[in-house]
Protein backbone atom coordinates (compact mmCIF):
# COMPACT_ATOMS: atom_id res chain seq x y z
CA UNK A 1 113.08 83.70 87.70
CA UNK A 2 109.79 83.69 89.56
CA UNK A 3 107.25 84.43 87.32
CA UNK A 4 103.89 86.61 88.73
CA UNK A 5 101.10 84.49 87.49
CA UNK A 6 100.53 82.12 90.34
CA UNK A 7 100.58 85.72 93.22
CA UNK A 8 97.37 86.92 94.25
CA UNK A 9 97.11 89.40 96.80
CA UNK A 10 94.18 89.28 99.09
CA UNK A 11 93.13 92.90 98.62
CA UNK A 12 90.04 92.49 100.67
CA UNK A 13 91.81 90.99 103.72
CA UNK A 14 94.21 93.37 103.90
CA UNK A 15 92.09 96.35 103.73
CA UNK A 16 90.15 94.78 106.64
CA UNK A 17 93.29 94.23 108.83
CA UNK A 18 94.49 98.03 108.05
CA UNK A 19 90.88 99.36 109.49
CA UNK A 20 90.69 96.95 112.64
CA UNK A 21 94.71 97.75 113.50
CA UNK A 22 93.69 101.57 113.05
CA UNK A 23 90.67 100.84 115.87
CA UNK A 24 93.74 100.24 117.99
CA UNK A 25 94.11 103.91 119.22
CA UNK A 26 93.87 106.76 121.58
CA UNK A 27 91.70 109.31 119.19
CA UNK A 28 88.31 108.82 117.48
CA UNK A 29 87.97 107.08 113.73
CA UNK A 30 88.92 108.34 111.39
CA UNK A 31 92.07 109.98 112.69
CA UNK A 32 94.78 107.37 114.80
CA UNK A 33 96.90 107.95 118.09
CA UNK A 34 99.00 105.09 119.18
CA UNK A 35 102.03 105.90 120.92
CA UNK A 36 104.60 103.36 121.67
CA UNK A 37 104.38 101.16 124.62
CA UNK A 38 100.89 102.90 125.49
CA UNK A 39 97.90 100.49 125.71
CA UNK A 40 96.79 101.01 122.20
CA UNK A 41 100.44 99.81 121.48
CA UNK A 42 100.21 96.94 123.56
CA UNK A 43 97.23 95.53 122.17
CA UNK A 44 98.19 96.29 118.37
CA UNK A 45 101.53 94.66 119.23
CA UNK A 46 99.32 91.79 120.67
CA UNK A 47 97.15 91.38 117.32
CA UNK A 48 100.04 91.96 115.24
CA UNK A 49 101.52 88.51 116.48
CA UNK A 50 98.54 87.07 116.36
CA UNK A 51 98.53 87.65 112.62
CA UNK A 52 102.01 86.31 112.18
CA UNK A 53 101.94 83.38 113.97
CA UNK A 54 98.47 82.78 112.24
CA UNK A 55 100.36 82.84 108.86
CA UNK A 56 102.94 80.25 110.28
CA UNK A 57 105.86 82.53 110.90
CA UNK A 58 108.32 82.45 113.58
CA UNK A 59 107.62 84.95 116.33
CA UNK A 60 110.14 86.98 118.20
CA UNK A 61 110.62 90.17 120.17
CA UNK A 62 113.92 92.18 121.44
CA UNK A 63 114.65 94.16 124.51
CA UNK A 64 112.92 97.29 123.00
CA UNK A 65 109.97 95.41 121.23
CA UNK A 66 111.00 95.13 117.83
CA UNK A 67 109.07 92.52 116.10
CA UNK A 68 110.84 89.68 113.50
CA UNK A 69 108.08 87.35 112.01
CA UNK A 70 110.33 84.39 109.86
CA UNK A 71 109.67 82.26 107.34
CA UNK A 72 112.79 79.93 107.42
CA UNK A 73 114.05 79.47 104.05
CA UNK A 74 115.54 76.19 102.67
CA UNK A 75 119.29 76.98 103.45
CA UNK A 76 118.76 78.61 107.34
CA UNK A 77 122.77 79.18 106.99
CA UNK A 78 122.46 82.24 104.20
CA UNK A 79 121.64 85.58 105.48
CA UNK A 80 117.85 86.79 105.59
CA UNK A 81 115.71 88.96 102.91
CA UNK A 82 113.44 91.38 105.72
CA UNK A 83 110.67 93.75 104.89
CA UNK A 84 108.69 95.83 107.50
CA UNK A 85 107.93 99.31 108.54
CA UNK A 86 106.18 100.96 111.86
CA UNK A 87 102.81 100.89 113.26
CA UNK A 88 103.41 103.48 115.81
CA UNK A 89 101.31 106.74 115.07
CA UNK A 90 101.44 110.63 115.81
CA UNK A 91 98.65 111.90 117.38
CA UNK A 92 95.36 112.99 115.04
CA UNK A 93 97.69 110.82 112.76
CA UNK A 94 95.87 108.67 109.68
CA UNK A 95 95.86 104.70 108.77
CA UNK A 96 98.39 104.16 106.66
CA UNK A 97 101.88 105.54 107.64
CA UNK A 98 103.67 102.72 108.42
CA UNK A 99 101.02 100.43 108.60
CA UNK A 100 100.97 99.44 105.07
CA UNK A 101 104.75 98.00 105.40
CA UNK A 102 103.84 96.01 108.19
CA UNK A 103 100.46 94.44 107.05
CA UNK A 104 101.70 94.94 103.46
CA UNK A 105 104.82 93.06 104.17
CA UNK A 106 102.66 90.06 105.72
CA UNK A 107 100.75 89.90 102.97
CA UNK A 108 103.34 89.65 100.61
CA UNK A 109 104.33 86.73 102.81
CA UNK A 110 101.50 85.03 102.23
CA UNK A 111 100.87 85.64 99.19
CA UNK A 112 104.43 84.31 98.23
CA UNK A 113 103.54 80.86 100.30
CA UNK A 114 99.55 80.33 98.59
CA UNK A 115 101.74 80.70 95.12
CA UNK A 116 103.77 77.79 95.89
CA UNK A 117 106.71 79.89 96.28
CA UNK A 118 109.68 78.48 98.40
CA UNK A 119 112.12 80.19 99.50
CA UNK A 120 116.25 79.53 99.59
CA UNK A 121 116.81 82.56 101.67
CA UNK A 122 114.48 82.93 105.08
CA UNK A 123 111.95 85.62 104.55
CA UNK A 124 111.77 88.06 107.80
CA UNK A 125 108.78 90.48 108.59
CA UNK A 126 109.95 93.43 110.64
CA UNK A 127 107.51 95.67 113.09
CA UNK A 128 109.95 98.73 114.28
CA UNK A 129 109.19 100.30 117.54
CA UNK A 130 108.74 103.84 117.70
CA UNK A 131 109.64 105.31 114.29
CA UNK A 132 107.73 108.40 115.38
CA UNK A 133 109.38 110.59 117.88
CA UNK A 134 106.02 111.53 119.68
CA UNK A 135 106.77 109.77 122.89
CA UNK A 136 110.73 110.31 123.66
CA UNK A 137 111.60 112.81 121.21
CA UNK A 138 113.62 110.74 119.02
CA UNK A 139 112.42 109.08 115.44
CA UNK A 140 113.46 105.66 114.58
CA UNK A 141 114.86 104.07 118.14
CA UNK A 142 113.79 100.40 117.39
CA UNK A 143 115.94 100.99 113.84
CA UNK A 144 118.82 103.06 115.30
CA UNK A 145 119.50 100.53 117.60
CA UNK A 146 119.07 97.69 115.07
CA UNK A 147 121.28 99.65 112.84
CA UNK A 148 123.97 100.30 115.53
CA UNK A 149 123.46 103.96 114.82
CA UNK A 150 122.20 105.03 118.88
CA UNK A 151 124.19 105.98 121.43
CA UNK A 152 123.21 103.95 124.29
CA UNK A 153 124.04 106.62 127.13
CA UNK A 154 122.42 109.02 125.73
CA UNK A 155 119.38 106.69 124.91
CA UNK A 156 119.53 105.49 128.74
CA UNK A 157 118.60 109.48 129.33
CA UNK A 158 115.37 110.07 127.11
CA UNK A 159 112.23 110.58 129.29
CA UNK A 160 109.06 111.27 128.09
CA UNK A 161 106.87 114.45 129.40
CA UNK A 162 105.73 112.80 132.72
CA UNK A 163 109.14 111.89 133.64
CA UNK A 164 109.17 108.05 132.47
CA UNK A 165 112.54 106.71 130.81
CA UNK A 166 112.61 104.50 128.13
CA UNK A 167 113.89 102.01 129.52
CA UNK A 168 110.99 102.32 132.71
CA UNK A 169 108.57 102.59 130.03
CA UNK A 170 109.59 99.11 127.99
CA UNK A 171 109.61 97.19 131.14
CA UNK A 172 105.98 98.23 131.93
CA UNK A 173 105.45 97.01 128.28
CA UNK A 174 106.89 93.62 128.85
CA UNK A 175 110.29 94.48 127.09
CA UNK A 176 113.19 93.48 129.36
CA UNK A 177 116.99 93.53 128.67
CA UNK A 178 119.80 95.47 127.60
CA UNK A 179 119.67 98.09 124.86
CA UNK A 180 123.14 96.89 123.77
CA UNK A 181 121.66 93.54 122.71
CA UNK A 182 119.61 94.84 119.87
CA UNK A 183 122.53 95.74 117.56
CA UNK A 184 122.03 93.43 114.23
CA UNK A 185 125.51 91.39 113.60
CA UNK A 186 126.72 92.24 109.88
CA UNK A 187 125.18 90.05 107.65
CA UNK A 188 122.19 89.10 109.37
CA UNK A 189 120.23 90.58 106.43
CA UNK A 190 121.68 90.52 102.72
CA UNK A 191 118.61 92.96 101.46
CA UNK A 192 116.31 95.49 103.73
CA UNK A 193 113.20 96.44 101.10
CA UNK A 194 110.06 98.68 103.00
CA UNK A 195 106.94 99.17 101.28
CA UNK A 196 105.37 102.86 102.57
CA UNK A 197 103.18 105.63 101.33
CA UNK A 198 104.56 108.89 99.90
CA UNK A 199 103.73 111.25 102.27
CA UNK A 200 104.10 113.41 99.23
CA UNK A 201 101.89 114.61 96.18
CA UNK A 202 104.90 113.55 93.23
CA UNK A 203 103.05 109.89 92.14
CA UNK A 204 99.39 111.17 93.27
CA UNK A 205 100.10 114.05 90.78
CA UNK A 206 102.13 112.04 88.33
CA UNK A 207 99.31 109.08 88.13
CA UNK A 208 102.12 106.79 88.76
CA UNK A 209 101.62 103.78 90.76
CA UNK A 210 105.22 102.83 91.90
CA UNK A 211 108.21 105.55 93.49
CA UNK A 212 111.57 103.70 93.59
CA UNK A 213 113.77 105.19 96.30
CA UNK A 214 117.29 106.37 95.06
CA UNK A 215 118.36 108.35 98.63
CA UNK A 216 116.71 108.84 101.61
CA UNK A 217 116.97 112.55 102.92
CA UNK A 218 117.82 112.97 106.63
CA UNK A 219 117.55 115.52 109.20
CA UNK A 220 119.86 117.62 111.42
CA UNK A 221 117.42 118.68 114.49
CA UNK A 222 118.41 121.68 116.24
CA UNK A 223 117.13 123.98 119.73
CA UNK A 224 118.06 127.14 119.91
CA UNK A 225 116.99 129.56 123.34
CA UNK A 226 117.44 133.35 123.35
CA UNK A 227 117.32 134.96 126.56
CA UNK A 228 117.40 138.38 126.64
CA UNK A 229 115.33 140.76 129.01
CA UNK A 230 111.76 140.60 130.75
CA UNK A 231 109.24 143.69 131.73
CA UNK A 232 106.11 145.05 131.10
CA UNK A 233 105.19 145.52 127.99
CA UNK A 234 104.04 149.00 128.76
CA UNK A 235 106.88 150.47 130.73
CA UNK A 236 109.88 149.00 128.64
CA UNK A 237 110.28 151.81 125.93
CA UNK A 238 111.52 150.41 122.53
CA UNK A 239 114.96 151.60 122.50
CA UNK A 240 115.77 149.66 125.82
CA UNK A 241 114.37 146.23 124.37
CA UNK A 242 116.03 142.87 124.58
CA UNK A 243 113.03 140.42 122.81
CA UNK A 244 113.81 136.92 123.27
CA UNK A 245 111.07 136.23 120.71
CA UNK A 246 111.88 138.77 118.27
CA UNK A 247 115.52 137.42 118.05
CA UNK A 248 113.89 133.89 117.24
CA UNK A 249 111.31 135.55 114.93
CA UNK A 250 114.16 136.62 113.03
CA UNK A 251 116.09 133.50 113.01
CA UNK A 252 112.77 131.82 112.07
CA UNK A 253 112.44 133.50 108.71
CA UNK A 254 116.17 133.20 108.13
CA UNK A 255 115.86 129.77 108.19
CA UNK A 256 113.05 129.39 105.84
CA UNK A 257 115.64 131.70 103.21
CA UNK A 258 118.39 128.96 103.54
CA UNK A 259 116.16 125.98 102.88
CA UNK A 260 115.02 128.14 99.48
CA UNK A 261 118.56 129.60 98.74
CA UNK A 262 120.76 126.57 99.72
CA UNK A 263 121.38 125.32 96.47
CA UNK A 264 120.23 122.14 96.57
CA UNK A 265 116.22 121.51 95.54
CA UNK A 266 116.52 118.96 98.18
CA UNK A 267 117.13 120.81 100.50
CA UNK A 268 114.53 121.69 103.12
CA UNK A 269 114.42 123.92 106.68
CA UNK A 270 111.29 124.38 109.25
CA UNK A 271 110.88 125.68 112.37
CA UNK A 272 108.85 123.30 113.90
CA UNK A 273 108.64 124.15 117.82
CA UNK A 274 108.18 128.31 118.82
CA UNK A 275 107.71 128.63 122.50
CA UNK A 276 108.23 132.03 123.96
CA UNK A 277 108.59 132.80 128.11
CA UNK A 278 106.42 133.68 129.81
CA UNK A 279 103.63 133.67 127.19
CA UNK A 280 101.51 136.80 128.45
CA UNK A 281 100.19 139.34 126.03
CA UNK A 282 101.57 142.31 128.38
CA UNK A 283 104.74 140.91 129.14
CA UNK A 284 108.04 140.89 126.81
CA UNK A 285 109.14 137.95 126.15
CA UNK A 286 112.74 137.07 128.30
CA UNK A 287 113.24 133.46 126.83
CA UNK A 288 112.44 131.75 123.52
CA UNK A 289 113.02 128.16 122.73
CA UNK A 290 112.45 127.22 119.12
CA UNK A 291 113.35 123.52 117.75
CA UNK A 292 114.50 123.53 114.03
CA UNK A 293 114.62 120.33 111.25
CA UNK A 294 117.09 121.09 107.82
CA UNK A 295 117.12 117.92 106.24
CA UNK A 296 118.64 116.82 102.08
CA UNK A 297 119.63 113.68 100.47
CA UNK A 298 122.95 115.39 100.44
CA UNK A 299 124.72 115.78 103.72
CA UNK A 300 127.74 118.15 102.56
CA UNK A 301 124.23 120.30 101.49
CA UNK A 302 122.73 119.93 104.17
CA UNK A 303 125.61 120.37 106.90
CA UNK A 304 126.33 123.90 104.68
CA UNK A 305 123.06 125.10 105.96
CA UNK A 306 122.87 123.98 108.95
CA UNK A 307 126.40 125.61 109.34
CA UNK A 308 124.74 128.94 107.88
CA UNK A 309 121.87 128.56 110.23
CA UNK A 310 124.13 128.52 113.46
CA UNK A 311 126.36 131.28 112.42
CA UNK A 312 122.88 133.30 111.72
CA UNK A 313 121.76 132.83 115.15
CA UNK A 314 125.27 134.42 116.72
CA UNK A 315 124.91 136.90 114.58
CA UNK A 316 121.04 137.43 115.18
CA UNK A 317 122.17 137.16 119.45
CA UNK A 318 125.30 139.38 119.15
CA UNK A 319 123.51 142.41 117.43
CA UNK A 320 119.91 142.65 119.50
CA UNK A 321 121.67 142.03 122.62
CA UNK A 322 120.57 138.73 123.94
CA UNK A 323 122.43 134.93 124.64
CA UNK A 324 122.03 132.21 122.19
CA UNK A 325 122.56 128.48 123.61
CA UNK A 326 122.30 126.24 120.70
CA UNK A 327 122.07 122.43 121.18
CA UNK A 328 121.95 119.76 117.99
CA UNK A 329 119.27 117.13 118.64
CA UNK A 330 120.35 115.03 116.21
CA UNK A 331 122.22 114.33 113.11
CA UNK A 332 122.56 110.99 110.81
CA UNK A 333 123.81 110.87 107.14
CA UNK A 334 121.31 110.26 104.56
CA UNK A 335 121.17 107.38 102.78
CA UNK A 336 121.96 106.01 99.03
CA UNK A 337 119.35 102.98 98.59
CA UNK A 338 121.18 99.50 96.98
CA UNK A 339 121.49 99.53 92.95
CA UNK A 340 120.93 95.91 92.62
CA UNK A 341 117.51 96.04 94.96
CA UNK A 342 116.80 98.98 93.12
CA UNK A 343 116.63 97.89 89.90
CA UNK A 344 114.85 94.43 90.82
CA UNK A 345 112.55 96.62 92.49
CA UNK A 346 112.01 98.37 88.44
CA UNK A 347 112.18 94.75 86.82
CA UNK A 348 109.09 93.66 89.58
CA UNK A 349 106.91 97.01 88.78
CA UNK A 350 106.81 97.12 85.08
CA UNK A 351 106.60 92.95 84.66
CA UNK A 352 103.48 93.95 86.46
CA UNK A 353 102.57 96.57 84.23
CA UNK A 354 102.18 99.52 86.42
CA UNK A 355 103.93 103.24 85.60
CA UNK A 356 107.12 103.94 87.67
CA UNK A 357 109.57 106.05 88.74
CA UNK A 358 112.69 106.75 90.71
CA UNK A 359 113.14 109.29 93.47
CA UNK A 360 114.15 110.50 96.37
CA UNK A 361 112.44 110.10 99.96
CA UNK A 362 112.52 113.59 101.52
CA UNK A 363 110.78 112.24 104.39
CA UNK A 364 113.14 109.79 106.75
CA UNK A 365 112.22 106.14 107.36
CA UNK A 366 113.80 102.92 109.26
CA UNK A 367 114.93 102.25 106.02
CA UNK A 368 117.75 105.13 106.84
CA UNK A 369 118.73 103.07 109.62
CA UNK A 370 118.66 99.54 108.29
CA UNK A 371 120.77 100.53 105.12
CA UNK A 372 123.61 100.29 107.74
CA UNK A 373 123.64 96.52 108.15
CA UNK A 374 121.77 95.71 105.03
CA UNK A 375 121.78 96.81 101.22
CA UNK A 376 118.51 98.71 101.67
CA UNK A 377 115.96 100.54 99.08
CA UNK A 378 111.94 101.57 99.21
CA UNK A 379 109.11 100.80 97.43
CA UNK A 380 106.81 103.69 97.51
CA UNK A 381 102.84 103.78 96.82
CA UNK A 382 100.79 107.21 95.88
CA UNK A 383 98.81 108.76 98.52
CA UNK A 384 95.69 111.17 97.97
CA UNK A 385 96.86 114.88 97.30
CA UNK A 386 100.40 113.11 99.14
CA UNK A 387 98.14 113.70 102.68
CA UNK A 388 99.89 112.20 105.38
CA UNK A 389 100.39 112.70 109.71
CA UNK A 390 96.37 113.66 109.12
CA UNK A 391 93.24 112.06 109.91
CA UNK A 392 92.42 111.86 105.89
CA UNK A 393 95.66 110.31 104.64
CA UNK A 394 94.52 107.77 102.40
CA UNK A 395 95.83 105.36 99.94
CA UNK A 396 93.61 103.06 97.62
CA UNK A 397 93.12 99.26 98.25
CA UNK A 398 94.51 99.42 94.69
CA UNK A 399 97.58 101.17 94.85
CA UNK A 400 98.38 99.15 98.44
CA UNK A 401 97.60 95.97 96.12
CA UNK A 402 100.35 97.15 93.59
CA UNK A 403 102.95 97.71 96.24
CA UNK A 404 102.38 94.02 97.82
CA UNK A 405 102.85 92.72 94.75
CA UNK A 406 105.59 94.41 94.01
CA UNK A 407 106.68 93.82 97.31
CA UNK A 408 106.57 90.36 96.78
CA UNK A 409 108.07 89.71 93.72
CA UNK A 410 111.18 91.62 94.87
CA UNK A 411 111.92 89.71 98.15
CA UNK A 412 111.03 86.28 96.00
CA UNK A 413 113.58 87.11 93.11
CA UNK A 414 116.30 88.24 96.03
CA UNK A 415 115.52 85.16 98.67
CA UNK A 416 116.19 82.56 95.84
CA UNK A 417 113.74 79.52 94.83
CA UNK A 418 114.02 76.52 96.25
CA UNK A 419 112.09 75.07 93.37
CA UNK A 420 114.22 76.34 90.75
């Protein structure tokens, strides 16, 4: 078993590499916009390789720009160990969602090689493209596709606001060929492990320094529209009403009851997008459009309230006297992260002496997607008051220290030594 004592991580270096890839960006330090296949996204992509290839790994892109970065192990024949994560960012977004598996992962990388380490299994760095659904309106495209869990007609539709289609848009980022050709084969990978921050306030609050995904939660997305009736808001008398917004209003706190009363503490519901038609003080409202997230680790518990949720909205249409048209987004299974990676993962932390624990990711991540050709689990890191999609999300060079080197020890003790 590989021992610890020869792995330094290069603390310093990294925390230099996550500030100059967060100068890559469309908004002012210290928050980070860098939407995918934008020129912010070109030139990170650009640096990115740079890095790799600097570190002597094997460089190569797919049709939608997914990034692999290899160190060939001794016995090329036996299926790959990967790490990675997303450097795409939200707009008004901070430095270190995503960012720390991807420079995090290449780090442990080199770390692994300046300790002498060599591996039986290759060792494969992973940039995803577009985890964030800013541009297209769908999370985790490079992954689904990777993960064979996209439907490719449907993915041949997306368009972003000006009218571009994904496909129109990876061209003009030097991404050619067909979406169908991205699919992993079974077996490519035997283990998928990403390093990532919280995004929540359970290890910041805790003091621990290590969160061992169990499950990955993952969300049904949802649009409902009312229509109902228009008119001014003076000369419609109450009584003859038909509020597209009110309808939604209603539906809105409704679905904030089911994500409390579901039954499941996992369980969560928001109503993230509220538009109302036309939008004029003095005018009732003859259209509403409101886009809705209920995500658990449990699907049966979270298809139950998504069920309760639609019926609501019928209900909610039927009684004020206005249409409903209700449209799912999306919807993907949660995920149950590998035992075996899992528990190396535990072995890794506390031979390094640092606090753990296990638990859930509420949040979804590539991972989700990649535990459908791989045995997958996540290593996660605390982040201050669990701050994240926010200018001042911030994680210590400490804690993203612990996580590399956790990081590292975990992909060494599942890629084999060659030395041994």
């Amino acid at each position: 078993m590989m021992s610890m004592a020869n792995l330094s991580i290069d603390s310093s270096r990294l925390s230099d590499e996550l500030q100059t890839l967060a100068r890559f960006s469309d908004a002012e330090d210290p928050a980070v916009t860098r939407v995918v296949y934008t020129q912010p996204d070109r030139e990170a992509r650009a640096w990115l390789k740079g890095l790799c290839r600097e570190a002597q790994l094997e460089v190569r892109e797919d049709a939608v720009g997914n990034l692999f970065a290899r160190w060939p192990g001794s016995d090329p024949a036996l299926s790959a160990i990967s790490t990675g994560s997303h450097t795409d960012a939200i707009p008004m977004s901070g430095k270190y969602d995503g960012t720390v598996g991807v420079l995090g992962g290449l780090e442990a990388l080199r770390a692994l090689r300046r300790s002498g380490f060599r591996p039986l299994r290759s060792l494969e760095l992973l940039m995803f493209t577009s985890e964030e659904p800013t541009r297209f309106g769908l999370g985790c495209f490079g992954s689904r596709l990777l993960g064979r869990a996209a439907d490719i007609v449907r993915m041949d539709r997306l368009r972003d606001t000006e009218g571009i289609s994904l496909r129109e848009a990876a061209r003009s980022a030097g991404f050619s060929g067909d979406l169908e050709t991205v699919a992993l084969p079974k077996g490519y990978y035997s283990a998928f492990v990403e390093l990532h921050i919280e995004q929540g306030p359970h290890l910041d609050r805790s003091g621990e320094k290590i969160g061992i995904v169990t499950a990955i939660a993952a969300p049904a997305a949802l649009r409902f529209v009312y229509t109902g009736d228009g008119g001014h808001a003076g000369a419609v008398l109450m009584p003859d009403r038909h509020d597209a917004l009110t309808g939604a209003a209603e539906l809105a706190l409704y679905i904030e009851e089911v994500g409390r009363t579901n039954g499941s503490p996992d369980t969560v519901a928001t109503t993230g997008v509220f538009k109302p038609h036309p939008g004029a003080v003095n005018s009732i409202p003859s259209r509403c459009t409101m886009e809705v997230d209920i995500r658990d680790t449990d699907l049966a518990s979270r298809d139950r309230a998504v069920a309760r949720v639609v019926q609501r909205a019928t209900e909610i249409a039927a009684r004020r006297g206005l249409s409903v048209e209700t449209e799912v987004i999306n919807s993907d299974p949660p995920a149950k992260c590998d035992d075996r990676i899992v528990e190396t993962i535990e072995g890794a932390a506390r031979e390094a002496g640092l606090s753990c624990r296990r638990m859930v990711s509420r949040a979804y991540h590539d991972s989700l997607f990649m535990s459908r050709v791989a045995p997958s689990a996540m290593i996660f890191i605390p982040c201050d008051k669990g701050y994240s999609h926010r200018p001042d999300e911030y994680s210590t060079p400490e804690d993203i220290a612990n996580g590399v080197r956790v990081l590292a020890t975990t992909m060494a003790r599942l890629a084999g030594d060659a030395n041994a």
